[in-house]
N, C-alpha and C. Protein backbone atom coordinates (compact mmCIF):
# COMPACT_ATOMS: atom_id res chain seq x y z
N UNK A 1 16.63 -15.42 12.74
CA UNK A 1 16.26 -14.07 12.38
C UNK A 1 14.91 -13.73 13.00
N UNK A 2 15.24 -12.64 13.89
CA UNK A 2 13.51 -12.32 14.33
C UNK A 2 12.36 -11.63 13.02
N UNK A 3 11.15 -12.22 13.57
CA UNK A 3 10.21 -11.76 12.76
C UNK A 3 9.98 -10.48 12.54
N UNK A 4 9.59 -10.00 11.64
CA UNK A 4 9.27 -8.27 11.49
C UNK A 4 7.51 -8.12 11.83
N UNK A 5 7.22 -7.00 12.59
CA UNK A 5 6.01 -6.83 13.07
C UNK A 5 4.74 -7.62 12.71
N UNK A 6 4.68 -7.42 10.71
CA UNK A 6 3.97 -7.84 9.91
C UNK A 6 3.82 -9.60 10.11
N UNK A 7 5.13 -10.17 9.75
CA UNK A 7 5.10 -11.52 10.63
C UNK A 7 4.01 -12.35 11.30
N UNK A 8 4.25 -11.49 12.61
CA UNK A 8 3.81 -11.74 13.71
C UNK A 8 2.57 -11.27 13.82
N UNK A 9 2.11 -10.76 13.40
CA UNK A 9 0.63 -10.16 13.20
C UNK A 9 -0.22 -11.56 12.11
N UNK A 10 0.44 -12.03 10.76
CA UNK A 10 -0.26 -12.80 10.11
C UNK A 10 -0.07 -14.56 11.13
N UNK A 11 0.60 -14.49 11.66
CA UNK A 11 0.93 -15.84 12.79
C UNK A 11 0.11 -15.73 13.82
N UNK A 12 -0.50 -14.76 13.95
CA UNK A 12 -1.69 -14.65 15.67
C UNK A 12 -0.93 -14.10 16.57
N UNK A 13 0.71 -13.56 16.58
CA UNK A 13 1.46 -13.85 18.15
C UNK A 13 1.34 -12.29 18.42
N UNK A 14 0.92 -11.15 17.19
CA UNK A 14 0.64 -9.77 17.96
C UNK A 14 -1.08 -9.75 17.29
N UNK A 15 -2.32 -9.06 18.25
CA UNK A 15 -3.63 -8.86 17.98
C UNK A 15 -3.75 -7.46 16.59
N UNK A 16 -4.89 -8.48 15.73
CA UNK A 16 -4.77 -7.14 14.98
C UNK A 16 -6.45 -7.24 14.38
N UNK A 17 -6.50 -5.82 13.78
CA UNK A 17 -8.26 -5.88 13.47
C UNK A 17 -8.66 -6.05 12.14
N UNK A 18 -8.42 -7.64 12.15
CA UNK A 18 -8.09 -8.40 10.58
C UNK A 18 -9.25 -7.31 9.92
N UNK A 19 -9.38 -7.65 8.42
CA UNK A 19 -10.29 -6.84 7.32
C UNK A 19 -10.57 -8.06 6.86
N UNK A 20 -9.58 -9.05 6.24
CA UNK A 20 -9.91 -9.97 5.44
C UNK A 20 -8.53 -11.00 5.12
N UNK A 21 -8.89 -11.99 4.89
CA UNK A 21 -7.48 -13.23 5.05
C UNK A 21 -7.85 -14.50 4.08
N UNK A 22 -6.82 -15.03 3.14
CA UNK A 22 -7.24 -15.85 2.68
C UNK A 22 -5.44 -16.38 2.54
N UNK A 23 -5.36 -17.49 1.49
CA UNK A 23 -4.02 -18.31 1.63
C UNK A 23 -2.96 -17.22 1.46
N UNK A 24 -3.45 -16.46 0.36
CA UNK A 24 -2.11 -15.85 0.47
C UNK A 24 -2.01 -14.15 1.16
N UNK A 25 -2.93 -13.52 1.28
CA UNK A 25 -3.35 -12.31 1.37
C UNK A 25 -3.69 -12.38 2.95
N UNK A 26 -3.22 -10.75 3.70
CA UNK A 26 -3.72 -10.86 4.78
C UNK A 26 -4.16 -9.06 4.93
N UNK A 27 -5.24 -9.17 5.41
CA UNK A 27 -5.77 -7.34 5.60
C UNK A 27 -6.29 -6.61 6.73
N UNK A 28 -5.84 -5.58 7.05
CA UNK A 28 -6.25 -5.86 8.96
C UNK A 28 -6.22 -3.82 9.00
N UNK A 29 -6.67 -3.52 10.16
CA UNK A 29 -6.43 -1.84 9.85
C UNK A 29 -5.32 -1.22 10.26
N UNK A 30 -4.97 -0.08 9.72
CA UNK A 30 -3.65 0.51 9.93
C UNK A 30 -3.63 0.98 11.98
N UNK A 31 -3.01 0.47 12.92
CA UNK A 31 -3.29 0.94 14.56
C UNK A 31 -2.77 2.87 14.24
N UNK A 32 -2.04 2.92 13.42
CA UNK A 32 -2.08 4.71 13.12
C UNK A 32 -2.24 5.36 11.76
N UNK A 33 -3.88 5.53 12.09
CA UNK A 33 -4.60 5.77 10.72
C UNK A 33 -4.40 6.99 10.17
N UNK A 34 -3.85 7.06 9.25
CA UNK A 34 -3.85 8.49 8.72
C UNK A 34 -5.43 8.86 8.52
N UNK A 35 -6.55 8.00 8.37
CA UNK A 35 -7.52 8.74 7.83
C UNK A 35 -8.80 7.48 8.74
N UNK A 36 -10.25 7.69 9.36
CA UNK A 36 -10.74 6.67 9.41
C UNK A 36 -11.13 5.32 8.58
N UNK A 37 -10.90 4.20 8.76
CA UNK A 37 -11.20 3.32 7.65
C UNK A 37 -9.83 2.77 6.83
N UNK A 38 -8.80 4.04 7.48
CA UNK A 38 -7.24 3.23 7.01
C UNK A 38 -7.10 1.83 6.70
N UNK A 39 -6.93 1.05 5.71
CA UNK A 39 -6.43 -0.21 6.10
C UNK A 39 -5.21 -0.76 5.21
N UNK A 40 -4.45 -1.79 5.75
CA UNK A 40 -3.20 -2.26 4.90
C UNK A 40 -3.79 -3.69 4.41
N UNK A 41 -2.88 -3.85 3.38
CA UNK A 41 -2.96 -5.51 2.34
C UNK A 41 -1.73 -6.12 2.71
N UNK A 42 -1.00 -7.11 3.13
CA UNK A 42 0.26 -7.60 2.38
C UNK A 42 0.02 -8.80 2.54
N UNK A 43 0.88 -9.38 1.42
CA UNK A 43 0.95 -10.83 1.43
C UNK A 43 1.54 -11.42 2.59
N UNK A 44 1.30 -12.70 2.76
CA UNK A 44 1.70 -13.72 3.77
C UNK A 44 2.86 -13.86 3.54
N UNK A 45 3.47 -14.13 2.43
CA UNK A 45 5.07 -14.40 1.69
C UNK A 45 6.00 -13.72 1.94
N UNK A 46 6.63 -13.69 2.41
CA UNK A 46 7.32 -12.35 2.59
C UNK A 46 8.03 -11.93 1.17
N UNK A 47 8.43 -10.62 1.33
CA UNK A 47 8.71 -9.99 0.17
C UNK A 47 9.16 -8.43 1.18
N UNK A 48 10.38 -8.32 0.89
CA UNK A 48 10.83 -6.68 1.60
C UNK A 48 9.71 -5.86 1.37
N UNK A 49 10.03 -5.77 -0.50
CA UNK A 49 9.33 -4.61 -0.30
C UNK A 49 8.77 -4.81 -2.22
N UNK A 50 8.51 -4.20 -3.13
CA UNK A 50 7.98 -4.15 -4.42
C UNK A 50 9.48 -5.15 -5.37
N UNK A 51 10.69 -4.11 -4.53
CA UNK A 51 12.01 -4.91 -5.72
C UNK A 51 12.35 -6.16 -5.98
N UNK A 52 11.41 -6.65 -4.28
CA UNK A 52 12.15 -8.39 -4.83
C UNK A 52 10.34 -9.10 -4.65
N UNK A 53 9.54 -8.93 -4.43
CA UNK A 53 8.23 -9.57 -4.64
C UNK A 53 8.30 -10.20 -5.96
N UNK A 54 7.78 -11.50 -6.32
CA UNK A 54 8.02 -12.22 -6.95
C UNK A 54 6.26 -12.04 -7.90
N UNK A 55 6.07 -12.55 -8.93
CA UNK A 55 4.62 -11.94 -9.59
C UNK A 55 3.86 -12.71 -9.24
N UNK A 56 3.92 -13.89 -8.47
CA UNK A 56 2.75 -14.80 -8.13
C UNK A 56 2.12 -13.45 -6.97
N UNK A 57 2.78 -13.21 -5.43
CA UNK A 57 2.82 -12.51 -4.84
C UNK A 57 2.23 -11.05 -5.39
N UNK A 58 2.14 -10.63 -6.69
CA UNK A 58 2.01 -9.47 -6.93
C UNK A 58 0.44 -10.01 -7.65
N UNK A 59 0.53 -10.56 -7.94
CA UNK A 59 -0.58 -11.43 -8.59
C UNK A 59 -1.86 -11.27 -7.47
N UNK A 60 -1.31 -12.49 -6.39
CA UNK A 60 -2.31 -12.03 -5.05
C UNK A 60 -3.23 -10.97 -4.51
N UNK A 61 -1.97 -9.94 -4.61
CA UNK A 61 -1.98 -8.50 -3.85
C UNK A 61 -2.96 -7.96 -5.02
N UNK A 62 -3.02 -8.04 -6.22
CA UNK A 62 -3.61 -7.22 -7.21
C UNK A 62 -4.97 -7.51 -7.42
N UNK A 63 -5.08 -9.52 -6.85
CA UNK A 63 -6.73 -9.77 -6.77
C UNK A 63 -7.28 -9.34 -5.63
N UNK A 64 -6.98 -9.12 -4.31
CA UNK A 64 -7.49 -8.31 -3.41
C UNK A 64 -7.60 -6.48 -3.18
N UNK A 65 -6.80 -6.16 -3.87
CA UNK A 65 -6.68 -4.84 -3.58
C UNK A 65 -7.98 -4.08 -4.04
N UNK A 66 -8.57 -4.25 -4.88
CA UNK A 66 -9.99 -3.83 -5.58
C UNK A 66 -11.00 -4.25 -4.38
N UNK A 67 -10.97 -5.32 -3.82
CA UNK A 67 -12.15 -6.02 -2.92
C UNK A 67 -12.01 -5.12 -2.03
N UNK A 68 -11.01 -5.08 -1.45
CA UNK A 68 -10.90 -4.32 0.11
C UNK A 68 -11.21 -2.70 -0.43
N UNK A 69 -10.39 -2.03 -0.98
CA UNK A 69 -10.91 -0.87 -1.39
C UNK A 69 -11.84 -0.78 -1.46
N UNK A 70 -12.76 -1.51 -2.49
CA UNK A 70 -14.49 -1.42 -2.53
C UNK A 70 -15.62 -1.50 -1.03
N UNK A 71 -14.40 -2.72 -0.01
CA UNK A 71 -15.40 -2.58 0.74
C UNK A 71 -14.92 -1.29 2.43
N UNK A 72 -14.15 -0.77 1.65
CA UNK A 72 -13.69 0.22 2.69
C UNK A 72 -14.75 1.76 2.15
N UNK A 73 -14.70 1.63 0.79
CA UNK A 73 -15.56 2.77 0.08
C UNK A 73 -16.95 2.43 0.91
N UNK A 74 -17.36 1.25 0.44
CA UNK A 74 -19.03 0.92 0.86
C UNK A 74 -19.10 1.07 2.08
N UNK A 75 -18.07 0.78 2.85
CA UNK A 75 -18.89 0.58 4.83
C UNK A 75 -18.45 2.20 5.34
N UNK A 76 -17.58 3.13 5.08
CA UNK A 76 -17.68 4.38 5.30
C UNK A 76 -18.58 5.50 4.09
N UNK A 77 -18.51 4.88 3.01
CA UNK A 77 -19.04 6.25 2.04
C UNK A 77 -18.03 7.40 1.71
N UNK A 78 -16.74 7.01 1.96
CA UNK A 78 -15.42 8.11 1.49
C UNK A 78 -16.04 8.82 0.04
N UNK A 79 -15.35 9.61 0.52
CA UNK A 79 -15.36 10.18 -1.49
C UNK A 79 -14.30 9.99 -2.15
N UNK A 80 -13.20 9.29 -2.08
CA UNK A 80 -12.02 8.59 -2.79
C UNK A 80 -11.06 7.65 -1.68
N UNK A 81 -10.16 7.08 -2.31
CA UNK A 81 -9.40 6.68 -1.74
C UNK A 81 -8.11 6.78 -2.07
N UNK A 82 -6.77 7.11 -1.44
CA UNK A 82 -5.30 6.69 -2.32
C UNK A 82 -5.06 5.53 -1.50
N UNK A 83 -4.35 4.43 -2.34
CA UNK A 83 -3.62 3.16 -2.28
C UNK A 83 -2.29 3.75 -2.63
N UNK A 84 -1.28 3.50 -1.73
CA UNK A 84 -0.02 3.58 -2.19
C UNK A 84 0.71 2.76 -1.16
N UNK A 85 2.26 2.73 -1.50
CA UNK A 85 3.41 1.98 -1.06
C UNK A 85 4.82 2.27 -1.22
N UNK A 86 5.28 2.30 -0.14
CA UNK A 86 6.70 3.13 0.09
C UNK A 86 8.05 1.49 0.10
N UNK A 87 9.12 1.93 -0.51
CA UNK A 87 10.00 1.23 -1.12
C UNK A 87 11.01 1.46 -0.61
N UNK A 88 11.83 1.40 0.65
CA UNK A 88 13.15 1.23 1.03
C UNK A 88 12.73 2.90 1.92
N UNK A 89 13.55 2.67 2.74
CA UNK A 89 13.39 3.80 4.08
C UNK A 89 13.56 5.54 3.16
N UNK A 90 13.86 6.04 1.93
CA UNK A 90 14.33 7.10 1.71
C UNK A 90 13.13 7.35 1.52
N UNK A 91 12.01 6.36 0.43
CA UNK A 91 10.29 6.43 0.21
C UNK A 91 9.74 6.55 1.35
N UNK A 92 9.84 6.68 2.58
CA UNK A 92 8.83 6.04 3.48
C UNK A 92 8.79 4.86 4.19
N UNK A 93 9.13 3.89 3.50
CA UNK A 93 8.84 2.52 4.63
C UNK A 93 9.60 2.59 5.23
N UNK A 94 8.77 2.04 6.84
CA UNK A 94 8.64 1.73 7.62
C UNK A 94 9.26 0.24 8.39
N UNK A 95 8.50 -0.33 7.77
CA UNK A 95 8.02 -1.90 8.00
C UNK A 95 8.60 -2.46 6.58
N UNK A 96 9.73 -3.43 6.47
CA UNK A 96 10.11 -4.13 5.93
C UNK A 96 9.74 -5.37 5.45
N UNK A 97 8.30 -5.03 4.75
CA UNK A 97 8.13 -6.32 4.54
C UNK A 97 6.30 -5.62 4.24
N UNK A 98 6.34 -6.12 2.40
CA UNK A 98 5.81 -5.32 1.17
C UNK A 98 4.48 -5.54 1.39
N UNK A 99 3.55 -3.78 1.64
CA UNK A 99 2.47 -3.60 2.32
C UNK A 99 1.69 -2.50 1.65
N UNK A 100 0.53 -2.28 1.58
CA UNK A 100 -0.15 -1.74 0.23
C UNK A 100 -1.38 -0.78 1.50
N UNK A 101 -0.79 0.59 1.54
CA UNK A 101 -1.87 1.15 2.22
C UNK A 101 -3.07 1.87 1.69
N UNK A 102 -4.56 1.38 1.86
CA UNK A 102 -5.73 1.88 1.76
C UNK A 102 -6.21 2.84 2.37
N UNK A 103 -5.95 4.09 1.96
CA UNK A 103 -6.67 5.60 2.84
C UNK A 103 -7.73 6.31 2.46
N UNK A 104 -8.77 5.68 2.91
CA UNK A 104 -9.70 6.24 2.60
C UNK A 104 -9.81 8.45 2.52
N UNK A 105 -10.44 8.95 1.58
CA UNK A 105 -10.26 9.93 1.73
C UNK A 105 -11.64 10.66 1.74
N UNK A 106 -12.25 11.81 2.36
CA UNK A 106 -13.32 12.52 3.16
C UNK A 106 -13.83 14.27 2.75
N UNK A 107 -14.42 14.39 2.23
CA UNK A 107 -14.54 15.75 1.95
C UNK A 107 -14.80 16.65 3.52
N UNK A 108 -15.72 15.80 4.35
CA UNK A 108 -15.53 16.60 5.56
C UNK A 108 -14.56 16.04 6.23
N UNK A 109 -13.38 17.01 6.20
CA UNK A 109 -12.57 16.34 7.04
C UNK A 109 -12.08 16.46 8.42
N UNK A 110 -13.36 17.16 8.92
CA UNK A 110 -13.09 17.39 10.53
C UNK A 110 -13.63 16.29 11.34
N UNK A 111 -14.38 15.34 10.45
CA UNK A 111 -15.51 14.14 11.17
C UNK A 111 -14.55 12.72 10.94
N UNK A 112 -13.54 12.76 10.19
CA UNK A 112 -12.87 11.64 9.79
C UNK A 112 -11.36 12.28 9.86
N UNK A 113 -11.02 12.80 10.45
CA UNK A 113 -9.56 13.22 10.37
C UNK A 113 -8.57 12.76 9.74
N UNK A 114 -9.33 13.72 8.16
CA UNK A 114 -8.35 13.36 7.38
C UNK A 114 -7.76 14.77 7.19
N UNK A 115 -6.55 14.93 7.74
CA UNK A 115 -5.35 15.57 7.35
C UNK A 115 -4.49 15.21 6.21
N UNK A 116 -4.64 14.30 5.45
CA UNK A 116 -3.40 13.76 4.83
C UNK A 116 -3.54 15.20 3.04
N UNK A 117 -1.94 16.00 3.23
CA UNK A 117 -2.34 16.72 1.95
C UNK A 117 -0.54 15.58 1.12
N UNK A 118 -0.97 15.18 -0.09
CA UNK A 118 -0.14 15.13 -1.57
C UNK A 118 0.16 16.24 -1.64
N UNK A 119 1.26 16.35 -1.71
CA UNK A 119 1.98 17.16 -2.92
C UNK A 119 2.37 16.29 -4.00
N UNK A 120 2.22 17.04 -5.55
CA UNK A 120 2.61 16.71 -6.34
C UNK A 120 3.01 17.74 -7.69
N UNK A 121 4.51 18.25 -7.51
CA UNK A 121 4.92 19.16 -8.19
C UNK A 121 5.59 19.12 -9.63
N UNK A 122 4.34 19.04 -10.67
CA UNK A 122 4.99 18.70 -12.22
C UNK A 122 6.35 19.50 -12.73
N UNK A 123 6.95 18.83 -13.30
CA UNK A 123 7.83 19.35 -13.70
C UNK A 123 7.77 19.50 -15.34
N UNK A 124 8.56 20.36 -15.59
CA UNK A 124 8.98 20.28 -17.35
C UNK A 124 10.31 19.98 -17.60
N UNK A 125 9.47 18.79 -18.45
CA UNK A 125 10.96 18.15 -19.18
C UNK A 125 10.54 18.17 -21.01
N UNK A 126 11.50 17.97 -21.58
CA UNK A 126 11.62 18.49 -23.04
C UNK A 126 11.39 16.85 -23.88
N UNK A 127 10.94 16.93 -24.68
CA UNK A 127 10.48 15.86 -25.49
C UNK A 127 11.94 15.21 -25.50
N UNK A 128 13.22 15.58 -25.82
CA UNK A 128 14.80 14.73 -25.64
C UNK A 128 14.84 13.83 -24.73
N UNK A 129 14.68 14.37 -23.37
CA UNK A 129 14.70 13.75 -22.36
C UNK A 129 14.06 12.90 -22.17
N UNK A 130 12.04 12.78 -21.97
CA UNK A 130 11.28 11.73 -22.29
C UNK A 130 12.10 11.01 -22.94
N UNK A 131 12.50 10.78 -24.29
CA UNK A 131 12.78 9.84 -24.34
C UNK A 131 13.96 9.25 -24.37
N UNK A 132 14.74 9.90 -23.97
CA UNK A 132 16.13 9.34 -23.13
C UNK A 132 16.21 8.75 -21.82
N UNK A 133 14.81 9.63 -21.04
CA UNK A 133 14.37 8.66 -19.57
C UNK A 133 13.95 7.31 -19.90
N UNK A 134 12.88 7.33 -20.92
CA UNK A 134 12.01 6.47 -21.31
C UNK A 134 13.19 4.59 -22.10
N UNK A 135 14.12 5.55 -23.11
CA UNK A 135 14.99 4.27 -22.95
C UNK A 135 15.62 3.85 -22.41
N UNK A 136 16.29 4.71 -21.18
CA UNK A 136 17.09 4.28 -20.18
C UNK A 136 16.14 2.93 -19.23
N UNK A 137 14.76 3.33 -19.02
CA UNK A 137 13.77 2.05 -18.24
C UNK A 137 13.47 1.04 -18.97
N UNK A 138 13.70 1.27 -20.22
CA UNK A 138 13.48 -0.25 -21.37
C UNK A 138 14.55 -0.78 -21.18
N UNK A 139 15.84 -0.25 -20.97
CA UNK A 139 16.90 -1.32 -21.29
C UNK A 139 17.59 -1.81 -19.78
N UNK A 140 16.51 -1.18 -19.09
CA UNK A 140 16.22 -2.04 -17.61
C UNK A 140 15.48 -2.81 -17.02
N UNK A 141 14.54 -3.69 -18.13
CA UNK A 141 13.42 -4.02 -17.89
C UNK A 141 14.17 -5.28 -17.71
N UNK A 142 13.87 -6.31 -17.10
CA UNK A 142 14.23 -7.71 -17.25
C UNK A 142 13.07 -9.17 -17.09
């Protein structure tokens, strides 16, 4: 089975502009930054994507993700950041193989080209539903 990009990037065999690396964790910058200071996390382990990552693996990812954020805040001075992660090609991913992107975000955003706009359109739902959504994810928990 050939390697997937990510792979080959934590093995040395494609160049990348590590951030930070330790046994299990590897951090390097995004080559198409949505924002300056972009950078990705993923574990060494492979793991597709969030559904089958195992909690040691999530464990990892959760003691680095604060470090790198902090030191992506400190060496640019952003005024926020979003961390997020896309889950099977309909979310977004890309890259098969479970990766945690750091975007730094810029109030001037003509000096750091940050274009990136969220949408996020609330909806109304009726107290029934809550909690008919809400038990339907409990009795999926495993």
């Amino acid at each position: 089975m050939e390697k997937i990009i990510f792979e080959k990037i934590i093995d040395g065999e494609i160049p990348s502009y590590k951030i930070y690396e330790d046994e299990h964790v590897y951090s390097f910058l995004d080559v198409f930054p949505i924002t300056k200071g972009h950078t990705l996390v993923i574990p060494k382990k492979h793991s597709r994507n969030i559904f089958d990552c195992d909690p040691e693996v999530a464990a990892n990812i959760g003691r680095v993700l604060p470090k790198i954020a902090n030191a992506v805040k400190n060496a640019y001075g952003c005024d926020g950041v979003n961390i997020f992660q896309n889950n099977e090609e309909y979310a977004g991913q890309s890259v098969f193989h479970l990766h945690f992107h750091i975007v730094p975000r810029y109030k001037n955003k003509d000096t750091n080209f940050d274009n990136l706009e969220i949408k996020w359109p609330p909806q109304k739902i009726e107290s029934d539903e809550f909690k008919e959504i809400q038990q339907t994810i409990i009795n999926n928990i495993k």
